[in-house]
PDB file of N, CA and C in Angstrom:
ATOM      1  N   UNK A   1       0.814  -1.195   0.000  1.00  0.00           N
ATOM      2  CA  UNK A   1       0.000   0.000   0.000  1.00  0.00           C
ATOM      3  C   UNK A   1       0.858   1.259   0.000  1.00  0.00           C
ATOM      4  N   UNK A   2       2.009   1.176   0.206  1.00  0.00           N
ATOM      5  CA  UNK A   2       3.385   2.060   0.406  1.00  0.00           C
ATOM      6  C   UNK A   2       3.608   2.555  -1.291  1.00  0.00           C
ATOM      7  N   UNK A   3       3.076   1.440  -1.737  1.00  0.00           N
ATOM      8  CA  UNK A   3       3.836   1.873  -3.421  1.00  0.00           C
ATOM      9  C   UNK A   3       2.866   3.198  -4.083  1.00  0.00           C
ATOM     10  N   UNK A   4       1.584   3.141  -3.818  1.00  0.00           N
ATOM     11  CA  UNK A   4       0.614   4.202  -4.593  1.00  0.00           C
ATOM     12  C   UNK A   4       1.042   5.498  -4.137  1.00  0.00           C
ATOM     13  N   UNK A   5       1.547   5.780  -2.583  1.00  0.00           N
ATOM     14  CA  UNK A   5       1.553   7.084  -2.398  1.00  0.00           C
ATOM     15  C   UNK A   5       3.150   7.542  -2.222  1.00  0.00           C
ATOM     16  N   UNK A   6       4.018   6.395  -2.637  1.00  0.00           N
ATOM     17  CA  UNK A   6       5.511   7.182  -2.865  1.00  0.00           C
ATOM     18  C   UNK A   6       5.357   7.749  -3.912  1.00  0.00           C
ATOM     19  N   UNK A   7       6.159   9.133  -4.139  1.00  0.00           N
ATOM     20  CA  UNK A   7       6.244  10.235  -4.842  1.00  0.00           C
ATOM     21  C   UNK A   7       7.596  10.010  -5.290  1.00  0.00           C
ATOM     22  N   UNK A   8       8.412  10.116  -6.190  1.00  0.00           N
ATOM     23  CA  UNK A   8       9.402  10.762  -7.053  1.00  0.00           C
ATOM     24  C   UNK A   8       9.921  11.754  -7.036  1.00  0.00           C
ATOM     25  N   UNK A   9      10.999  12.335  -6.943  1.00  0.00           N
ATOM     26  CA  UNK A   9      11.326  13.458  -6.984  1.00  0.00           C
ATOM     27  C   UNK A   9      10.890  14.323  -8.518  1.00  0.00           C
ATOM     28  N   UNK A  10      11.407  13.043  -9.511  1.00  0.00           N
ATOM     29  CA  UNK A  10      11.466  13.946 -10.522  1.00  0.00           C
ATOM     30  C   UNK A  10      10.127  13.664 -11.639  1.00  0.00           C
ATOM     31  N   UNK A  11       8.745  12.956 -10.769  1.00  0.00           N
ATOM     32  CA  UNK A  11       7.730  13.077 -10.979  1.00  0.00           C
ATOM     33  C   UNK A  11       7.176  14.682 -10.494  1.00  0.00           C
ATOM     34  N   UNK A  12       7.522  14.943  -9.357  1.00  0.00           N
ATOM     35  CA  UNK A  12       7.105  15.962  -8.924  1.00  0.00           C
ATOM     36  C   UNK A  12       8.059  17.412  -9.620  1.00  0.00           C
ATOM     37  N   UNK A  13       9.201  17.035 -10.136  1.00  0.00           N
ATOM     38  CA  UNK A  13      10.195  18.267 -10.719  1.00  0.00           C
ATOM     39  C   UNK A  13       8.779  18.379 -12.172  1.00  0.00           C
ATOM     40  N   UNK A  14       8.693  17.417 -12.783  1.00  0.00           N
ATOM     41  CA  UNK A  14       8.046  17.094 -13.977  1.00  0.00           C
ATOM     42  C   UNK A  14       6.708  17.899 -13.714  1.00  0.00           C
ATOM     43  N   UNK A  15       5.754  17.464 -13.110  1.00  0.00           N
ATOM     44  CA  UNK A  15       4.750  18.282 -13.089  1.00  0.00           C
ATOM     45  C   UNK A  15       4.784  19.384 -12.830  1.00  0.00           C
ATOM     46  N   UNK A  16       5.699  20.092 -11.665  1.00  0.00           N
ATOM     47  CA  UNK A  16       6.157  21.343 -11.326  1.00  0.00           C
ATOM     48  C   UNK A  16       6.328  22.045 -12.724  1.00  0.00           C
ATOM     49  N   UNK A  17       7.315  21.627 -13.529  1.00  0.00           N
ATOM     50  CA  UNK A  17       7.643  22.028 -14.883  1.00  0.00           C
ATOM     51  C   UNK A  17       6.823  22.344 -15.519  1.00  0.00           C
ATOM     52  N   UNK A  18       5.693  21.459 -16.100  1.00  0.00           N
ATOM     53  CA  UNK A  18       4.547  21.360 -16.454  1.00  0.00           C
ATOM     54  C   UNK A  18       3.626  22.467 -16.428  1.00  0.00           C
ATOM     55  N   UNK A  19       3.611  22.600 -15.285  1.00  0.00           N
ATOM     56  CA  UNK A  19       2.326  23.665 -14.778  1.00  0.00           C
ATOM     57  C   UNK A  19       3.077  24.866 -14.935  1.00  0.00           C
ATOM     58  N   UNK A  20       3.957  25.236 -14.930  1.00  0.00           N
ATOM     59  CA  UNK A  20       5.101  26.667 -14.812  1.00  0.00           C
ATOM     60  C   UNK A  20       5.033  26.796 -16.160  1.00  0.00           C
ATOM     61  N   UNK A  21       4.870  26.020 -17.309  1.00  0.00           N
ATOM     62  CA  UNK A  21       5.095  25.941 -18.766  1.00  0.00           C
ATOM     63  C   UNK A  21       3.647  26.314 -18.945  1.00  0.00           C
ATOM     64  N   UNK A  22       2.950  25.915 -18.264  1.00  0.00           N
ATOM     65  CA  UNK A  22       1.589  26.162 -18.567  1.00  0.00           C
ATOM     66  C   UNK A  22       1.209  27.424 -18.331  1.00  0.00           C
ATOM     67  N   UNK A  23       1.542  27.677 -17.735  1.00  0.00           N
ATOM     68  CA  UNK A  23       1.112  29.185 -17.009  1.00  0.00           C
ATOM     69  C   UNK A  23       2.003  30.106 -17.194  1.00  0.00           C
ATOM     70  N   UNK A  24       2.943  29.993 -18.073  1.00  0.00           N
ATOM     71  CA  UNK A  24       3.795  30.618 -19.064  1.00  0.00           C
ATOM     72  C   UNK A  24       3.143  30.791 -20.213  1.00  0.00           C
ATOM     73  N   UNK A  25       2.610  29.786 -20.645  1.00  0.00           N
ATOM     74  CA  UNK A  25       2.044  29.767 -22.432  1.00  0.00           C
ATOM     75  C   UNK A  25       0.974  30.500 -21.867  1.00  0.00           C
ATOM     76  N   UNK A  26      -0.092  30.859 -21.096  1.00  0.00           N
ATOM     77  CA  UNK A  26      -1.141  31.450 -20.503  1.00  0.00           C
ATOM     78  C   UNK A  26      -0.799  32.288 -20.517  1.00  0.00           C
ATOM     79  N   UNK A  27      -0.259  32.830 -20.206  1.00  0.00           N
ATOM     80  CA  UNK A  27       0.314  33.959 -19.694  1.00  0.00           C
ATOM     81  C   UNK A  27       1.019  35.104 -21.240  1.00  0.00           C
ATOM     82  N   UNK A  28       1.403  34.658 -22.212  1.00  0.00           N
ATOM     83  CA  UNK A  28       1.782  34.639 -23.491  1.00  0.00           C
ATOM     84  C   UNK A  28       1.039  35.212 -24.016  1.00  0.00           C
ATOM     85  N   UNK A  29      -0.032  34.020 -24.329  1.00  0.00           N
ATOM     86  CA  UNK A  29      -0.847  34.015 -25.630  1.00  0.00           C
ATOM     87  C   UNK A  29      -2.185  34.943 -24.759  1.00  0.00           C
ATOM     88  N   UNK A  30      -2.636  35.145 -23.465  1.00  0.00           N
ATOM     89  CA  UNK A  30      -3.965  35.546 -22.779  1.00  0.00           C
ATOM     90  C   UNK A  30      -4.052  36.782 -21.915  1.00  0.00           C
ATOM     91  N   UNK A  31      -2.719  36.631 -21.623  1.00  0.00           N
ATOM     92  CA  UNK A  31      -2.256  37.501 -20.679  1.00  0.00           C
ATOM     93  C   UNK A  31      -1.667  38.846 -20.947  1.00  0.00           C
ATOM     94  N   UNK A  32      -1.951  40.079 -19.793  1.00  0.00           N
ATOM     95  CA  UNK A  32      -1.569  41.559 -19.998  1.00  0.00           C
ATOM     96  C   UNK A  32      -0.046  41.489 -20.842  1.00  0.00           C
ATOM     97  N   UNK A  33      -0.158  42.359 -21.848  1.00  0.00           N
ATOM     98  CA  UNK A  33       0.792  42.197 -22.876  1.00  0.00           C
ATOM     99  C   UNK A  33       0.991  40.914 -23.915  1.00  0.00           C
ATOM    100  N   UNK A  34       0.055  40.487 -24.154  1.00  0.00           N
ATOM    101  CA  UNK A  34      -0.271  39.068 -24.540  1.00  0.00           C
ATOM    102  C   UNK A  34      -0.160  38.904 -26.146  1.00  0.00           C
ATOM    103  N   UNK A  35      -0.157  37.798 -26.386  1.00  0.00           N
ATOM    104  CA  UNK A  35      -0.191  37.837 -27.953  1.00  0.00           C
ATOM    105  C   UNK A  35      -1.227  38.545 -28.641  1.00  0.00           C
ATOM    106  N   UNK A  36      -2.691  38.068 -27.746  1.00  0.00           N
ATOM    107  CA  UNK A  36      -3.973  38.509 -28.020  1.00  0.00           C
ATOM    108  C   UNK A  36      -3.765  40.087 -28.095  1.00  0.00           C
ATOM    109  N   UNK A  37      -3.442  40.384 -26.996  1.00  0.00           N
ATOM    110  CA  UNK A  37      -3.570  41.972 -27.178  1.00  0.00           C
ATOM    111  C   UNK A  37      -3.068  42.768 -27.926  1.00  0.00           C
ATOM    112  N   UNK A  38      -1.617  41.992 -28.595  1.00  0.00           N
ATOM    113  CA  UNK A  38      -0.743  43.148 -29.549  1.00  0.00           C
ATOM    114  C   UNK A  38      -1.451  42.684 -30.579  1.00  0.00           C
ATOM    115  N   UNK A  39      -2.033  41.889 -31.175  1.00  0.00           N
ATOM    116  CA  UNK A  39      -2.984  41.658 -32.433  1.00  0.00           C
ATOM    117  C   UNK A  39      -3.882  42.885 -32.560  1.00  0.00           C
ATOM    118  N   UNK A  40      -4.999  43.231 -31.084  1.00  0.00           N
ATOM    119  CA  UNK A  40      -5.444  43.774 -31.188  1.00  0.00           C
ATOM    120  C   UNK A  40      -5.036  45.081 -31.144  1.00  0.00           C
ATOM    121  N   UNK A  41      -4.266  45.477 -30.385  1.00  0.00           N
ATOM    122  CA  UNK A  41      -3.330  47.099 -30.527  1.00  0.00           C
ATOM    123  C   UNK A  41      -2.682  47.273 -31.931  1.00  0.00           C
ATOM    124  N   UNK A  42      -2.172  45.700 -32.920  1.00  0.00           N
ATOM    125  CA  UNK A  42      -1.508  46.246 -33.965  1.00  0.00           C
ATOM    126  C   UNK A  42      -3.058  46.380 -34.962  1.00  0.00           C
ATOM    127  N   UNK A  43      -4.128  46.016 -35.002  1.00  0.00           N
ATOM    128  CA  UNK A  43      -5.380  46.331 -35.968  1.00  0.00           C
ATOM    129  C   UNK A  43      -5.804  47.491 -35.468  1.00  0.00           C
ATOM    130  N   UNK A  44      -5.908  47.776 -33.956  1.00  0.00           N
ATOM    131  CA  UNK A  44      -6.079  49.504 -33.806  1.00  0.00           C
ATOM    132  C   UNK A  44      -4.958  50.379 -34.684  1.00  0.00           C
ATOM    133  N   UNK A  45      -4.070  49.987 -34.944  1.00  0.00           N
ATOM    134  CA  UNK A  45      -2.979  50.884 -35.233  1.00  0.00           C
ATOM    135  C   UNK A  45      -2.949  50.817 -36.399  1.00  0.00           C
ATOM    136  N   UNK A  46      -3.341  49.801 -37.535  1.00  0.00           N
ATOM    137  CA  UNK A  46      -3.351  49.841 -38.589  1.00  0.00           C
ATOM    138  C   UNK A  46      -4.620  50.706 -39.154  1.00  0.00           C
ATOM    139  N   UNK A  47      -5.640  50.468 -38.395  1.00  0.00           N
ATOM    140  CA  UNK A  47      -6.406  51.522 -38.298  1.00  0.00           C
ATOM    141  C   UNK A  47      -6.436  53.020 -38.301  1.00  0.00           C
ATOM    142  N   UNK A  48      -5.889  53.274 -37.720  1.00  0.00           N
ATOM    143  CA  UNK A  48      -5.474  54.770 -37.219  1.00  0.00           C
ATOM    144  C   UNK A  48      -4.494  55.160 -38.174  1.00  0.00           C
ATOM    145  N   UNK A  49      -3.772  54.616 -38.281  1.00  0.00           N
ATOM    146  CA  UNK A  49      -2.524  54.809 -39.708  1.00  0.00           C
ATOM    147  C   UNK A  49      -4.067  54.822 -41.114  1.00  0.00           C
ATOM    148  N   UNK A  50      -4.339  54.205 -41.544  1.00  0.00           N
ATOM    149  CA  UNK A  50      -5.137  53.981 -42.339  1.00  0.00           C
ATOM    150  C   UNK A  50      -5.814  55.567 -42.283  1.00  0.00           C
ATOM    151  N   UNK A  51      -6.400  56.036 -41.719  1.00  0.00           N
ATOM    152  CA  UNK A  51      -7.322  57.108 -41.158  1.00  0.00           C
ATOM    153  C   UNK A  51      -6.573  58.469 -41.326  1.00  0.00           C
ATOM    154  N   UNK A  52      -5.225  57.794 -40.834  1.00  0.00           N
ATOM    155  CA  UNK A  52      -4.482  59.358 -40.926  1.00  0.00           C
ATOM    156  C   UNK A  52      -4.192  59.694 -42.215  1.00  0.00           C
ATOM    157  N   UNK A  53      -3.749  58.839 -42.513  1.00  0.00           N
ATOM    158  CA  UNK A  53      -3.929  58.707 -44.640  1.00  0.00           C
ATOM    159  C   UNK A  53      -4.624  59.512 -45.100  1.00  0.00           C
ATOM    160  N   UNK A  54      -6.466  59.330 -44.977  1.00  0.00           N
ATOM    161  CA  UNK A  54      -7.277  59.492 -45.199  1.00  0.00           C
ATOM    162  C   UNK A  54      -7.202  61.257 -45.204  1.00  0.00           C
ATOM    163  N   UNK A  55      -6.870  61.408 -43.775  1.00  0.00           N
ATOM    164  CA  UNK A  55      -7.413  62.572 -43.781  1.00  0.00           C
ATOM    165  C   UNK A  55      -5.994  63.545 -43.870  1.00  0.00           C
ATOM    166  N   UNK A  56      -4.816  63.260 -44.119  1.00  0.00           N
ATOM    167  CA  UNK A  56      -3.761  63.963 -45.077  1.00  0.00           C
ATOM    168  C   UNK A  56      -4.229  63.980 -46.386  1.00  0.00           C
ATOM    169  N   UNK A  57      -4.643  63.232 -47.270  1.00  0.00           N
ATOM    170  CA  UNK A  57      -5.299  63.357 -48.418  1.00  0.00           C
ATOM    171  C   UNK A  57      -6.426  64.447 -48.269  1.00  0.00           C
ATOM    172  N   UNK A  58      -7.266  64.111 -47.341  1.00  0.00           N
ATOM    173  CA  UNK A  58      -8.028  65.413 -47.424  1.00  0.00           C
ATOM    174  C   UNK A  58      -7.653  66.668 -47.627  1.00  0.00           C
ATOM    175  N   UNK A  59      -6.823  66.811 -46.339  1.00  0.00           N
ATOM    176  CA  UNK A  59      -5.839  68.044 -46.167  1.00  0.00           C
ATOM    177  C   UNK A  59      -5.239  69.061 -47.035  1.00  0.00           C
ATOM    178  N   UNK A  60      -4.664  67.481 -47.637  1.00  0.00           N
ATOM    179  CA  UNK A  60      -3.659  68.299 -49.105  1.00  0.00           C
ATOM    180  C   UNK A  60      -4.748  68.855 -49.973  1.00  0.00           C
ATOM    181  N   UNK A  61      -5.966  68.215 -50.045  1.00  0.00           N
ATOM    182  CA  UNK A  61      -6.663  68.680 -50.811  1.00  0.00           C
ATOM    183  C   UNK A  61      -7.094  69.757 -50.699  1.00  0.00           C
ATOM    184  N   UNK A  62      -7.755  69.937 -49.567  1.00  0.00           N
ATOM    185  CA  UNK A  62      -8.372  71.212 -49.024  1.00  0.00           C
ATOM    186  C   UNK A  62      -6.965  72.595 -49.439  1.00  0.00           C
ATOM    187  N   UNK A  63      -5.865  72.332 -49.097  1.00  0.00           N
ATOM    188  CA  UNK A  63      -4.799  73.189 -49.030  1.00  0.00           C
ATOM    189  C   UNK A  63      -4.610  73.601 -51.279  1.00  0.00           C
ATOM    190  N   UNK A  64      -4.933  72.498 -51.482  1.00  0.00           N
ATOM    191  CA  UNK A  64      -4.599  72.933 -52.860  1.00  0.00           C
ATOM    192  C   UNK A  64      -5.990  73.911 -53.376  1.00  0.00           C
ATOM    193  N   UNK A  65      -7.282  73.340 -52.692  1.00  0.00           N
ATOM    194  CA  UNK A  65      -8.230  74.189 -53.404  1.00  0.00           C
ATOM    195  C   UNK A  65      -7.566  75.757 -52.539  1.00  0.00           C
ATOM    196  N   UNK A  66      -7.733  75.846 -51.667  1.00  0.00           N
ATOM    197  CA  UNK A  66      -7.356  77.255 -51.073  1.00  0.00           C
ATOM    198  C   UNK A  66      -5.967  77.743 -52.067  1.00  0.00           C
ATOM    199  N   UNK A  67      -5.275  76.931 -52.184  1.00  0.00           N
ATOM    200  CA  UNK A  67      -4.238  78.180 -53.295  1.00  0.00           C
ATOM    201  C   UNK A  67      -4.744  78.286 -54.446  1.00  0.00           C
ATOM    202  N   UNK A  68      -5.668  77.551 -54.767  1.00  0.00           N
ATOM    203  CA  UNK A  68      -6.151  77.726 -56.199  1.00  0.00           C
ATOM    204  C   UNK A  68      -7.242  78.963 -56.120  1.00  0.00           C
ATOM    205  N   UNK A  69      -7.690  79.128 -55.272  1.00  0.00           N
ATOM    206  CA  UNK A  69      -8.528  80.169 -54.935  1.00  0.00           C
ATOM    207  C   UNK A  69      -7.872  81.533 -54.658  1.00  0.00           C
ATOM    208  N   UNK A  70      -7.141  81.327 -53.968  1.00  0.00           N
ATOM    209  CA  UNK A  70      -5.923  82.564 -53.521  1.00  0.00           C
ATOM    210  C   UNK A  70      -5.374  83.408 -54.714  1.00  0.00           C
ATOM    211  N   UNK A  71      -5.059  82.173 -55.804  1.00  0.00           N
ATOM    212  CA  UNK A  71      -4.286  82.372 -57.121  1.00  0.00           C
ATOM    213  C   UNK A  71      -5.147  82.229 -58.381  1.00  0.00           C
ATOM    214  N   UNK A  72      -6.318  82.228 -58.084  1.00  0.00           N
ATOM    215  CA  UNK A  72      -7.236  81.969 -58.966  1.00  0.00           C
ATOM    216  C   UNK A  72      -8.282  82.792 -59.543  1.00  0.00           C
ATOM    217  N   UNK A  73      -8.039  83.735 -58.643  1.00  0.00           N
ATOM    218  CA  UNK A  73      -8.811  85.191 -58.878  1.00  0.00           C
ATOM    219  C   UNK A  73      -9.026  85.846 -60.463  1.00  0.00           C
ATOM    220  N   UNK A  74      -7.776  85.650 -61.219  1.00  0.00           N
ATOM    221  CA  UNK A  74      -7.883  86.126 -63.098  1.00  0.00           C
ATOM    222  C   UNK A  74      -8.768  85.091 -63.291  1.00  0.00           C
ATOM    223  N   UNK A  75      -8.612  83.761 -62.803  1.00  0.00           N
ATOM    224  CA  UNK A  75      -9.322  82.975 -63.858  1.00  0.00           C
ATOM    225  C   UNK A  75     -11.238  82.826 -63.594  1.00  0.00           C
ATOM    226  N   UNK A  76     -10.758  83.181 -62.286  1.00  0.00           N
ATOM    227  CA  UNK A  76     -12.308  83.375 -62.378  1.00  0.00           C
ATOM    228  C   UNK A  76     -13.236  84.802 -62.742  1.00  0.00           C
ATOM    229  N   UNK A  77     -12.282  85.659 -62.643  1.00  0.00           N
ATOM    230  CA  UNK A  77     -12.664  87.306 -63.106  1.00  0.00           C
ATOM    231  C   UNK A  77     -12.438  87.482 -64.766  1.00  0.00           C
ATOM    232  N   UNK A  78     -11.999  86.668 -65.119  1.00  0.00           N
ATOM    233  CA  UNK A  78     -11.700  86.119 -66.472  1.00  0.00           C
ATOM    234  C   UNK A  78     -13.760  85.594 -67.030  1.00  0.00           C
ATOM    235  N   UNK A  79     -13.791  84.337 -65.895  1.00  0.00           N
ATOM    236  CA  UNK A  79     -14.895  83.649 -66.616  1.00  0.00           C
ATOM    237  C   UNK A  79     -16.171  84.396 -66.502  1.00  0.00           C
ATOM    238  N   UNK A  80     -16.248  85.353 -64.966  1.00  0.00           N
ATOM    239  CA  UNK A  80     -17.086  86.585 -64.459  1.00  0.00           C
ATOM    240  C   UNK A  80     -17.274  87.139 -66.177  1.00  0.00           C
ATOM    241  N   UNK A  81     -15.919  87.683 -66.437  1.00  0.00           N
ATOM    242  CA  UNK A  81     -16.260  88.447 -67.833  1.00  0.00           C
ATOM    243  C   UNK A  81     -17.150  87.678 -68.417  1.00  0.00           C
ATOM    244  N   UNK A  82     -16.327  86.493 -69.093  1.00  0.00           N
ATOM    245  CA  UNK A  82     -16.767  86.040 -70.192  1.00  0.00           C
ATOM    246  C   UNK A  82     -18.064  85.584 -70.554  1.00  0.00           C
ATOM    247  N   UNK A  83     -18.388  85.065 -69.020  1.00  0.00           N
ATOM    248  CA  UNK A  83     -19.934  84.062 -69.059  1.00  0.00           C
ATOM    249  C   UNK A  83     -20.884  85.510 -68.258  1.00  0.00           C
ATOM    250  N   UNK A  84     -20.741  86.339 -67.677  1.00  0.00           N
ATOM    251  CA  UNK A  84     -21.695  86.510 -66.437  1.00  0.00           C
ATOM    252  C   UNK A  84     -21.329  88.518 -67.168  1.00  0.00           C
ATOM    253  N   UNK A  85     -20.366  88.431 -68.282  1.00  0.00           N
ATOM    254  CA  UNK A  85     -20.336  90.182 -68.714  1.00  0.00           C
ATOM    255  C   UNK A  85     -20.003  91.156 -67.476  1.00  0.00           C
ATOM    256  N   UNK A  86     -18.999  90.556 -66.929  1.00  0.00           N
ATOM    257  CA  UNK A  86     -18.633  91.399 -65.977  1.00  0.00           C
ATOM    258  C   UNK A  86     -17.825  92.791 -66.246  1.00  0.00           C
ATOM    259  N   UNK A  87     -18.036  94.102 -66.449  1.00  0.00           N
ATOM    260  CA  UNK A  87     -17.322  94.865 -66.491  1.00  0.00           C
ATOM    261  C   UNK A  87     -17.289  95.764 -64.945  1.00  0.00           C
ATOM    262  N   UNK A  88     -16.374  96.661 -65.256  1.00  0.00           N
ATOM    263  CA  UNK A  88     -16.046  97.834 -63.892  1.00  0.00           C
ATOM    264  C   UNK A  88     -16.130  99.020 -64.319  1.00  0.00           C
ATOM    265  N   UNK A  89     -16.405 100.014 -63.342  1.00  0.00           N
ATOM    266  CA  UNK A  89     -17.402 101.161 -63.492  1.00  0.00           C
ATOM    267  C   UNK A  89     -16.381 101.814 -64.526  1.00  0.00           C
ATOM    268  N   UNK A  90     -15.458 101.699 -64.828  1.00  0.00           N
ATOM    269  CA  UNK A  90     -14.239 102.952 -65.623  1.00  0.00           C
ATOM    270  C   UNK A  90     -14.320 102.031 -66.907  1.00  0.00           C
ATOM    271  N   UNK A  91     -14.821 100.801 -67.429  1.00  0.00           N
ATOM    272  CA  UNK A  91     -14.587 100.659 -68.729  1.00  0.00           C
ATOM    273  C   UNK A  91     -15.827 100.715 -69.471  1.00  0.00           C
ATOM    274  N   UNK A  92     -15.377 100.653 -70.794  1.00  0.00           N
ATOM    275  CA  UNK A  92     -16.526 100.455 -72.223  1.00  0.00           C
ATOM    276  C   UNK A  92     -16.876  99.069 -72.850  1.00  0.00           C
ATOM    277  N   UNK A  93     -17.764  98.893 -72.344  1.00  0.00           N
ATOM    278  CA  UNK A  93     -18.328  97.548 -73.230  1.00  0.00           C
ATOM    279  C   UNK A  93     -19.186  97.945 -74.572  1.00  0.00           C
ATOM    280  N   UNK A  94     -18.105  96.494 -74.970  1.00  0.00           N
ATOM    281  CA  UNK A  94     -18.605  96.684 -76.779  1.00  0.00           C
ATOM    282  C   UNK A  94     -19.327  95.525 -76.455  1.00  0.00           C
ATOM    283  N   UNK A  95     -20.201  94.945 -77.475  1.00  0.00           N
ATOM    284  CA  UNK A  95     -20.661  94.310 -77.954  1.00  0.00           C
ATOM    285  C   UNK A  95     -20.682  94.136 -79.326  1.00  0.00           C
ATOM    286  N   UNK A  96     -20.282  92.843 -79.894  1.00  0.00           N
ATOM    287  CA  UNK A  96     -19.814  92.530 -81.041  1.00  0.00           C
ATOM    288  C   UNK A  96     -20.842  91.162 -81.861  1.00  0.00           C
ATOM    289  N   UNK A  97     -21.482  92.092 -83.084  1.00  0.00           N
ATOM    290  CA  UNK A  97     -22.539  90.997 -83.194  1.00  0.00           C
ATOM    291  C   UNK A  97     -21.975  90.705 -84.942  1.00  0.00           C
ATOM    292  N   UNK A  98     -22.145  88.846 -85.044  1.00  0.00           N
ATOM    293  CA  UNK A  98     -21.611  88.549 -86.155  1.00  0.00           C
ATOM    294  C   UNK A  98     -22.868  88.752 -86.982  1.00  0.00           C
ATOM    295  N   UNK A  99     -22.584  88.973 -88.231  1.00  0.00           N
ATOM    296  CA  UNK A  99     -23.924  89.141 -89.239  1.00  0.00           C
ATOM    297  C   UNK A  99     -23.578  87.555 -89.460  1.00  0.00           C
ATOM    298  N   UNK A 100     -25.098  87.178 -90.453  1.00  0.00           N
ATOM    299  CA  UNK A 100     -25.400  86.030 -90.527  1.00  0.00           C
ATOM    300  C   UNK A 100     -24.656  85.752 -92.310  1.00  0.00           C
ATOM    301  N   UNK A 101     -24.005  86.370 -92.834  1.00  0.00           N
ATOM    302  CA  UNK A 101     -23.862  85.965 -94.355  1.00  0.00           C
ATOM    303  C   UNK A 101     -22.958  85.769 -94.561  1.00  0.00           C
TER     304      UNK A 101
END
């Protein structure tokens, strides 16, 4: 009856091992700073990178219409004339009509 409850030393080193390995890999893959979590911190981050993209593209955009506007003043006082007959109080408008023959 002596034989079931003698223990081993290096039954007991073994399971010791065991469970320390276990709760290592736990600890890894589940645990604060975990595999799980940098997955999820690196898809937040790819995210956010993604986004910032987004809205530098905007940016630039927005920044190019504003110089185009800034610098754009002939071309639209240009089309004022052309489409909308814009003149100013100091000039002479002609009007120029083609005959039909």
């Amino acid at each position: 009856m002596g034989r079931f409850f003698r223990i081993d030393l290096m039954q007991v080193l073994t399971l010791v091992l065991t469970v320390l390995i276990g709760l290592l890999a736990y600890d890894i893959f589940f645990g604060r700073n975990g595999y799980q979590q940098h997955e999820f911190v690196e898809k937040q981050l790819d995210k956010a990178l993604y986004r910032s993209e987004l809205l530098k593209q905007r940016n630039l955009a927005i920044e190019e219409e504003i110089l185009d506007l800034k610098q754009g003043n002939i071309a639209i006082e240009e089309l004022a004339r052309s489409e909308l007959g814009l003149i100013y109080p100091d000039e002479t408008f002609y009007r120029v009509i083609r005959s039909n023959k």
